[in-house]
Protein backbone atom coordinates (compact mmCIF):
# COMPACT_ATOMS: atom_id res chain seq x y z
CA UNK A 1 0.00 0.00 0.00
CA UNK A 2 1.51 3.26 -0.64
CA UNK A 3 1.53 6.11 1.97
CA UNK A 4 -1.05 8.05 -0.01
CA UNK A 5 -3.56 5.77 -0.38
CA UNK A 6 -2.83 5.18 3.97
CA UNK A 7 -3.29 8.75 4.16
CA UNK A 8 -6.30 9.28 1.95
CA UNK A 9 -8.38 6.42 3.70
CA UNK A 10 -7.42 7.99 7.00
CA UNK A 11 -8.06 11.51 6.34
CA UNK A 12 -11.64 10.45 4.55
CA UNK A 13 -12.89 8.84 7.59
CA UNK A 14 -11.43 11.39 10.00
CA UNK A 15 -14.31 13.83 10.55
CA UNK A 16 -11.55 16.17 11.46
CA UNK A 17 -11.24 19.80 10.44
CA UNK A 18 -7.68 19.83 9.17
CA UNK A 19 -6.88 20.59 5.43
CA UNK A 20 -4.75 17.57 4.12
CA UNK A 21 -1.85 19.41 4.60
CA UNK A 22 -2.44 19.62 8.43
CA UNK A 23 -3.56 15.86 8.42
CA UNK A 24 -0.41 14.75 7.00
CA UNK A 25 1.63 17.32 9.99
CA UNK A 26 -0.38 14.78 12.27
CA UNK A 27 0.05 11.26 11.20
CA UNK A 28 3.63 11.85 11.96
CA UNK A 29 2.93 13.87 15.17
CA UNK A 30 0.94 11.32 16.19
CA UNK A 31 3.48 8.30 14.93
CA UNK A 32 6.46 9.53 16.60
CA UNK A 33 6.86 9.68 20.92
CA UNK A 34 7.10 12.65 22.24
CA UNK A 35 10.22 14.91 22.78
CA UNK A 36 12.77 13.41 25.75
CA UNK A 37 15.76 14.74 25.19
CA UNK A 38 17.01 18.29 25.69
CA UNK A 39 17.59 18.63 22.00
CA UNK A 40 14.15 17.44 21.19
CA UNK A 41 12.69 19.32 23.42
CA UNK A 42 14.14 22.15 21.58
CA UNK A 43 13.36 21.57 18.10
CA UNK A 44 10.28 20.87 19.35
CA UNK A 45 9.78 24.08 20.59
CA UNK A 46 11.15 25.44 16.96
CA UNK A 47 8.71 23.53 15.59
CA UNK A 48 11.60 21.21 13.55
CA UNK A 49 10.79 18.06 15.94
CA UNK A 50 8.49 16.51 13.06
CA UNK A 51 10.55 15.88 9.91
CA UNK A 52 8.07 17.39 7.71
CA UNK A 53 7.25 20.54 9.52
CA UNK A 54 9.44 22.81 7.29
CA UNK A 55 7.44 22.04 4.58
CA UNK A 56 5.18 24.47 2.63
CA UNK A 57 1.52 23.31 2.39
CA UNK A 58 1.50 22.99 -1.02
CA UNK A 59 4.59 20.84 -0.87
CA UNK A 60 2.86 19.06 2.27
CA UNK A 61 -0.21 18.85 0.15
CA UNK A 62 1.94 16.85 -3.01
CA UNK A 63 3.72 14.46 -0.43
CA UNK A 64 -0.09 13.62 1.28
CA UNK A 65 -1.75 13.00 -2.61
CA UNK A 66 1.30 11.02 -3.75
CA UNK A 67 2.34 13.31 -6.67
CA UNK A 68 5.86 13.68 -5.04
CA UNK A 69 7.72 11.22 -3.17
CA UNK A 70 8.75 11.42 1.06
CA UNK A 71 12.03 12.11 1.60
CA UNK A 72 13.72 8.75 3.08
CA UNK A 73 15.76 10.50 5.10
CA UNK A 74 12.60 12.58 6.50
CA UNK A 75 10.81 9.35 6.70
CA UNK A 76 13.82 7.84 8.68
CA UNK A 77 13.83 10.32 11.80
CA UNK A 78 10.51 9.74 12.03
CA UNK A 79 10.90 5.92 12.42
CA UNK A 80 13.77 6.41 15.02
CA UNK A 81 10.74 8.33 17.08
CA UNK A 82 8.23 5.42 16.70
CA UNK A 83 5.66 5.46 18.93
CA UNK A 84 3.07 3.02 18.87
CA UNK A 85 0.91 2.99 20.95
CA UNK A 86 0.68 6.62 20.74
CA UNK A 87 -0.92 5.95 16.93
CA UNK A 88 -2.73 3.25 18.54
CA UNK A 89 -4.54 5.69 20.72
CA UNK A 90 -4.89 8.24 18.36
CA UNK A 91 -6.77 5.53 15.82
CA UNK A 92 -9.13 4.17 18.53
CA UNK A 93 -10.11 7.72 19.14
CA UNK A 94 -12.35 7.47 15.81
CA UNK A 95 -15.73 6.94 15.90
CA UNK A 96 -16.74 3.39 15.69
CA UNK A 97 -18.62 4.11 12.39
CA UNK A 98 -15.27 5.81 11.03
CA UNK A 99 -12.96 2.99 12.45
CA UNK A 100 -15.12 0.25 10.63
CA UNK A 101 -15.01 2.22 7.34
CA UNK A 102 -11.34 2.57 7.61
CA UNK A 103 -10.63 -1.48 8.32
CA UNK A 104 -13.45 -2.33 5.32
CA UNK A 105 -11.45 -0.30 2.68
CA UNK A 106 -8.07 -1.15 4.17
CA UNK A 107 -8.97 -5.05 3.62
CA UNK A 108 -10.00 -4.49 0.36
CA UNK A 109 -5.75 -4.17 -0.75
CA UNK A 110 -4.90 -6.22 1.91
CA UNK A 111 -7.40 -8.84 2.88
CA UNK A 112 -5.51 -10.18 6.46
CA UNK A 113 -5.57 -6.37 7.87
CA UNK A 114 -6.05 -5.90 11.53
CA UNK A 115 -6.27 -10.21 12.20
CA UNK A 116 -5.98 -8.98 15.68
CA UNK A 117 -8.80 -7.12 15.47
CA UNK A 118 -7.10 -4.16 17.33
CA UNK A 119 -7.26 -1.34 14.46
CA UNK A 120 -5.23 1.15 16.25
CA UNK A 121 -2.18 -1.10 16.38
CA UNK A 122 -2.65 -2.79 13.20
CA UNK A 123 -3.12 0.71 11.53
CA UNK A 124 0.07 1.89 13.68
CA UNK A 125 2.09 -1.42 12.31
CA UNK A 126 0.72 -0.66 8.50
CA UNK A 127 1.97 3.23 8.51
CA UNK A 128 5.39 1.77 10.28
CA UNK A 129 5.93 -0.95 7.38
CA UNK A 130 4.65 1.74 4.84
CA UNK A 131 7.73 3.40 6.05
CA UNK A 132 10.05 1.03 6.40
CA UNK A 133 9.55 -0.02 2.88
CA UNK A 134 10.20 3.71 1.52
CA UNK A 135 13.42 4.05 3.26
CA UNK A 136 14.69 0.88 2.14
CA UNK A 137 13.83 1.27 -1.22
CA UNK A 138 11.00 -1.23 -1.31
CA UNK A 139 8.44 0.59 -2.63
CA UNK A 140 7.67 4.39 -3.43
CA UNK A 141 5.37 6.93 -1.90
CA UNK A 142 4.40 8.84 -5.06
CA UNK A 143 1.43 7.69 -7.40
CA UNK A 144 3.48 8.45 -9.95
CA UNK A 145 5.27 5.15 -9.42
CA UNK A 146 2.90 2.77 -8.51
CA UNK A 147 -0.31 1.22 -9.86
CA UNK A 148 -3.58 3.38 -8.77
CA UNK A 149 -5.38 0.27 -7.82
CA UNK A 150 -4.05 -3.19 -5.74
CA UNK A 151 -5.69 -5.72 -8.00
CA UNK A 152 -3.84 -9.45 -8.87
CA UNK A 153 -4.29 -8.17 -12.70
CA UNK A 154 -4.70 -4.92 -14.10
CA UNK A 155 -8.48 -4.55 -15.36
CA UNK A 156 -10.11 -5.57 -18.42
CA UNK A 157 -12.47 -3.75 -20.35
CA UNK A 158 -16.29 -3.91 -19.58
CA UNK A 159 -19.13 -3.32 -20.70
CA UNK A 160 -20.23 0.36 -19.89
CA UNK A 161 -23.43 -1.35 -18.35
CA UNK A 162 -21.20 -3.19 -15.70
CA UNK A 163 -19.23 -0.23 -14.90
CA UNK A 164 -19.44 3.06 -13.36
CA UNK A 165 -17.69 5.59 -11.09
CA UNK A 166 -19.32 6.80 -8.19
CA UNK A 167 -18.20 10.14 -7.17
CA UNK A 168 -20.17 10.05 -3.69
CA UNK A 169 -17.63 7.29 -2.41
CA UNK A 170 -14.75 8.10 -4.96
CA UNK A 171 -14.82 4.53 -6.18
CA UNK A 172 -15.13 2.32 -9.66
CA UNK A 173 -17.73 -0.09 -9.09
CA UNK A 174 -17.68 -3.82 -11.07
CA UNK A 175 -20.65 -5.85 -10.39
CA UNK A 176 -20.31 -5.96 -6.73
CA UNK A 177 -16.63 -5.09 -7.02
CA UNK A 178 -15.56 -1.58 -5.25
CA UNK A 179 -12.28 -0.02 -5.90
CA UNK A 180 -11.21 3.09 -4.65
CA UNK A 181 -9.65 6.13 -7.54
CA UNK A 182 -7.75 8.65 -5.89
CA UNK A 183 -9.08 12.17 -5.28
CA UNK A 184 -8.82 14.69 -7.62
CA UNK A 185 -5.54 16.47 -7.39
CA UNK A 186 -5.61 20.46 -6.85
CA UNK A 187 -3.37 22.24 -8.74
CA UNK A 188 -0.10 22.71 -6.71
CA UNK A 189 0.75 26.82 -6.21
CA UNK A 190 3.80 26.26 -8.07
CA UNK A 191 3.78 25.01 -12.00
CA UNK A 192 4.77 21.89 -12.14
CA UNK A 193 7.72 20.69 -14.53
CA UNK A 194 5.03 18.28 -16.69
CA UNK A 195 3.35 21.13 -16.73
CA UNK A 196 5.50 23.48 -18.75
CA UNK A 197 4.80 22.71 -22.47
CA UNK A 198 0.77 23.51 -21.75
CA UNK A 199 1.30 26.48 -20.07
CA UNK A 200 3.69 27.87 -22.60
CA UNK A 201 0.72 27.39 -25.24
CA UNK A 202 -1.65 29.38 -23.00
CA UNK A 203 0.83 32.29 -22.24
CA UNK A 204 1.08 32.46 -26.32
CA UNK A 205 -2.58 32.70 -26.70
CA UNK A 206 -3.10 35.28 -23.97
CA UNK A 207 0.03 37.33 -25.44
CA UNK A 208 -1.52 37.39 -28.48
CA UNK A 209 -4.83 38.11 -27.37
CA UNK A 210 -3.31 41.20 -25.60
CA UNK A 211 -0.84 42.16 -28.39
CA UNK A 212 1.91 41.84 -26.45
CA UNK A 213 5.43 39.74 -28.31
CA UNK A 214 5.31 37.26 -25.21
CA UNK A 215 4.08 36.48 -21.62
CA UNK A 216 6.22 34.50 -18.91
CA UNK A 217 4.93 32.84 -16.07
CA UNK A 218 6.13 35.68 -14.16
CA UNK A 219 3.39 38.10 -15.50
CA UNK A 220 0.61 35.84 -14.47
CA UNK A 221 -0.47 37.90 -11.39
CA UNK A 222 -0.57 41.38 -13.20
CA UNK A 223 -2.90 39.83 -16.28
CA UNK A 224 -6.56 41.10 -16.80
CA UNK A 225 -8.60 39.05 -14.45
CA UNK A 226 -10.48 36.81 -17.20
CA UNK A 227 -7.14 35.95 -18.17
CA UNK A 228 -6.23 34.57 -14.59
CA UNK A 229 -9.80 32.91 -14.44
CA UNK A 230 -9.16 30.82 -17.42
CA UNK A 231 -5.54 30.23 -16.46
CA UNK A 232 -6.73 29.15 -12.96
CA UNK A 233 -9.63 26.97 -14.56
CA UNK A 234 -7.27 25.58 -17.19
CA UNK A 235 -4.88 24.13 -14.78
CA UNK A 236 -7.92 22.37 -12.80
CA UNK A 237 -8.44 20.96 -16.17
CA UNK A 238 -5.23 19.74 -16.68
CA UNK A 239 -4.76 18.02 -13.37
CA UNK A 240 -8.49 16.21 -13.68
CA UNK A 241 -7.68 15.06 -16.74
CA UNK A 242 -4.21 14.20 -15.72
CA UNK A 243 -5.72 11.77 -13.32
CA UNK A 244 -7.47 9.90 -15.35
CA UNK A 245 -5.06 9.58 -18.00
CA UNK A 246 -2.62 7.57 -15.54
CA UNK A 247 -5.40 5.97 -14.01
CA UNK A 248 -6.15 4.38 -17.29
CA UNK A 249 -2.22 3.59 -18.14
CA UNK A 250 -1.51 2.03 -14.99
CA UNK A 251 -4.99 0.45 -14.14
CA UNK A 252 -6.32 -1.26 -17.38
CA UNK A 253 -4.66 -4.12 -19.69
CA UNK A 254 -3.58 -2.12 -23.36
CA UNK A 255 -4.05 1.17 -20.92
CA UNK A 256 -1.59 2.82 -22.55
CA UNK A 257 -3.64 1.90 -26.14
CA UNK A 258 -6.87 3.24 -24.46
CA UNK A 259 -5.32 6.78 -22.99
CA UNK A 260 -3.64 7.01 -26.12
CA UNK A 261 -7.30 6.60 -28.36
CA UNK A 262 -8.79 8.66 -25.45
CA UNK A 263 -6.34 11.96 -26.53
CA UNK A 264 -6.10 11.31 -30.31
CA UNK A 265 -9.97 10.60 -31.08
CA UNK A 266 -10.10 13.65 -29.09
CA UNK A 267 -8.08 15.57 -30.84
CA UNK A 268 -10.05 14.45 -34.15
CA UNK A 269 -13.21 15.53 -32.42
CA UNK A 270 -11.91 19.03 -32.23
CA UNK A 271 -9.39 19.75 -34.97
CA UNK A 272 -11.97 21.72 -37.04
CA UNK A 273 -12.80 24.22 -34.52
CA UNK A 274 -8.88 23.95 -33.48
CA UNK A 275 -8.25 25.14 -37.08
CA UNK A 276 -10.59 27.89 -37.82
CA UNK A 277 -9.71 31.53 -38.72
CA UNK A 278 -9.39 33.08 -35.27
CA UNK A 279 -8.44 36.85 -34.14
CA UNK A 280 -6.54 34.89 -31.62
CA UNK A 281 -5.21 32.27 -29.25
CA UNK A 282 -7.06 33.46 -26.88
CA UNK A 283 -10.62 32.91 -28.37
CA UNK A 284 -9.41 30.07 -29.57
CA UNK A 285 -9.13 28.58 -26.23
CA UNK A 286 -12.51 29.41 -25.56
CA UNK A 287 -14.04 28.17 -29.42
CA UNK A 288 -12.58 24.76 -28.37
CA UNK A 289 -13.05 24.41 -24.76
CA UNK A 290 -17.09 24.88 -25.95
CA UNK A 291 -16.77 22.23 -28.43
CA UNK A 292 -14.65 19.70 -26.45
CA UNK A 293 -17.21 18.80 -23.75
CA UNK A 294 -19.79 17.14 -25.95
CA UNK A 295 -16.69 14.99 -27.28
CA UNK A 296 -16.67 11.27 -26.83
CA UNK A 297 -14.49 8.49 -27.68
CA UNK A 298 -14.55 5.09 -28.15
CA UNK A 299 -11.86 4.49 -25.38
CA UNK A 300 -12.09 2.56 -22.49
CA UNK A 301 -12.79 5.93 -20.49
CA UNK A 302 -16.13 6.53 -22.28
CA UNK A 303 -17.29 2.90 -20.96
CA UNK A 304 -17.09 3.85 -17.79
CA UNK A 305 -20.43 5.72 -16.56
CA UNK A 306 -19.54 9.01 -14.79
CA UNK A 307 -15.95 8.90 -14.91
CA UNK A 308 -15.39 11.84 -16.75
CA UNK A 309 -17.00 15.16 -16.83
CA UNK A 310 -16.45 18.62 -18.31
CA UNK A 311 -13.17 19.60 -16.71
CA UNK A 312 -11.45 16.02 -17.97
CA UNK A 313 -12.73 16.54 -21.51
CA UNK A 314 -10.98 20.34 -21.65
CA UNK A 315 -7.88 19.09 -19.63
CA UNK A 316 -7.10 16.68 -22.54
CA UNK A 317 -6.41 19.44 -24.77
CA UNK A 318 -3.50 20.47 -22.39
CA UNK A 319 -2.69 16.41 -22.56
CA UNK A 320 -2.40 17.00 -26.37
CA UNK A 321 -0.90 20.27 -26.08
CA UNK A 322 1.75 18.51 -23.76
CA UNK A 323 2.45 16.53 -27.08
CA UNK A 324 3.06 18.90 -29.03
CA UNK A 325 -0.70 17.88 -30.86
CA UNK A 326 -2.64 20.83 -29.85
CA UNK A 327 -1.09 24.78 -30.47
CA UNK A 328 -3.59 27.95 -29.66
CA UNK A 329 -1.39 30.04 -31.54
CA UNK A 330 -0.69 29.92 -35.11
CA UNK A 331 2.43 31.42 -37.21
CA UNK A 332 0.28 32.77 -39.67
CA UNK A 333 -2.07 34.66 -37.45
């Protein structure tokens, strides 16, 4: 199990207040024994006792969704802190409801959890093994590595009958098969590297659209606002669609086949209203971001009831754009 998918059935059933950044702070506060030494005490006080407390949320908020990986050496202090029964105690503080939810989707990617039938400690044990295996290399803590789904074979294709997503409990449902899809990821403050080519093509169409010779991500606060709107809204787009994309790579036999027909009947789907006469990028953007949500492909993707909406049909443009498939801004305009 990776640490984000520990994290995310934890924080779901948590009834807690915290934003995921804060609810990651805590699993380790809550992992590790409290300060003893004089030292400890100390960076305690500094607020450096937990490993991970010099983080900025939004880099907090990457390591809790799995997009970036925990830092082994991070992850070690915190082991040399373990604490137990302190997690134990912390677990068992749940509502029952809440603690039965957690051990029900827990057992789902690993059927002998909690044989004890003590979920504090077997939780505590889990998160310790979770990060025992990081810093010895055993497995990663970033989705990015690692299959969405713990299945004994990657999924088939069904028929869209048999198969649906259910957004009300974030899970795929076969038949009377439930498996949980990750959250949707918010965009991070900072651009992210894969997201460079994308945002390049919308910084050409708003430059264009305001007659200026370029734009750099550095002029992004001082746009016109509808120009920060759409960025803002395009880079939700990007990271829903984003999701999806891997989820079908790494979660469905010939996944890479199906993403692939996914983006490139797509792009067929929109290339005449890509290729019109335009007065610019700009309303470009907005001619095919109209057009794009009443696409749909014969991919796996479009066999699965409810799995994709609005914002996933627009963020595959940025997939395609991110290939070099899809400009907003043409030479000869």
């Amino acid at each position: 199990m990776l640490f984000s998918e520990f994290a995310n059935i934890l924080f779901k059933h948590s009834d807690t207040t915290y934003k995921s950044h804060e609810f990651f702070l805590s699993l380790f506060d809550n992992i590790m024994r409290d300060p003893i030494s004089p030292e400890e005490v100390k960076l305690h006080e500094d607020d450096k006792y937990n490993p991970f407390a010099h983080l900025k949320p939004d880099s907090l908020d990457r390591l809790f969704k799995g997009t970036n990986p925990l830092n082994p050496k991070s992850v070690k202090r915190a082991i040399s802190r373990k604490n137990t029964d302190k997690f134990a105690k912390y677990i068992n503080e749940y509502n029952e409801h809440n603690q039965i939810a957690i051990e029900d989707e827990i057992k789902k990617m690993i059927p002998d959890f909690n044989s004890d039938d003590n979920l504090g400690y077997a939780c505590a044990d889990l998160f310790l093994q979770i990060l025992d295996d990081i810093y010895e290399g055993r497995e990663s803590s970033s989705v990015t590595a690692s299959n969405y789904i713990t299945t004994p074979s990657k999924l088939t294709e069904f028929p869209a009958r048999t198969i649906y997503y259910d957004e009300s409990d974030g899970k795929l449902h076969i038949g009377n098969i439930e498996i949980s899809i990750p959250k949707e990821l918010e965009p991070p403050q900072d651009i992210a590297p894969e997201e460079e080519a994308y945002v390049c093509e919308l910084l050409a169409a708003y430059a264009q659209a305001l007659k200026f010779d370029t734009l750099t991500k550095s002029d992004l606060d001082s746009l016109p606002k509808k120009f920060q709107r759409n960025f803002s809204d395009q880079r939700i787009n990007y990271y829903s669609a984003a999701r999806i994309d891997r989820f079908v790579r790494e979660s469905f036999e010939k996944g890479e086949i199906q993403a692939d027909k996914w983006k490139s009947e797509t792009h067929d789907y929109i290339k005449e209203t890509l290729w019109d006469d335009y007065d610019d990028g700009y309303k470009r953007i907005l001619a095919v971001m109209k057009k794009v949500v009443d696409c749909s492909t014969t991919s796996v993707v479009n066999n699965i009831q409810n799995l994709v909406g609005p914002k996933e049909k627009k963020g595959t443009c940025h997939l395609l754009a991110n290939d070099g498939i899809v400009r907003w801004v043409n030479e000869d305009e």
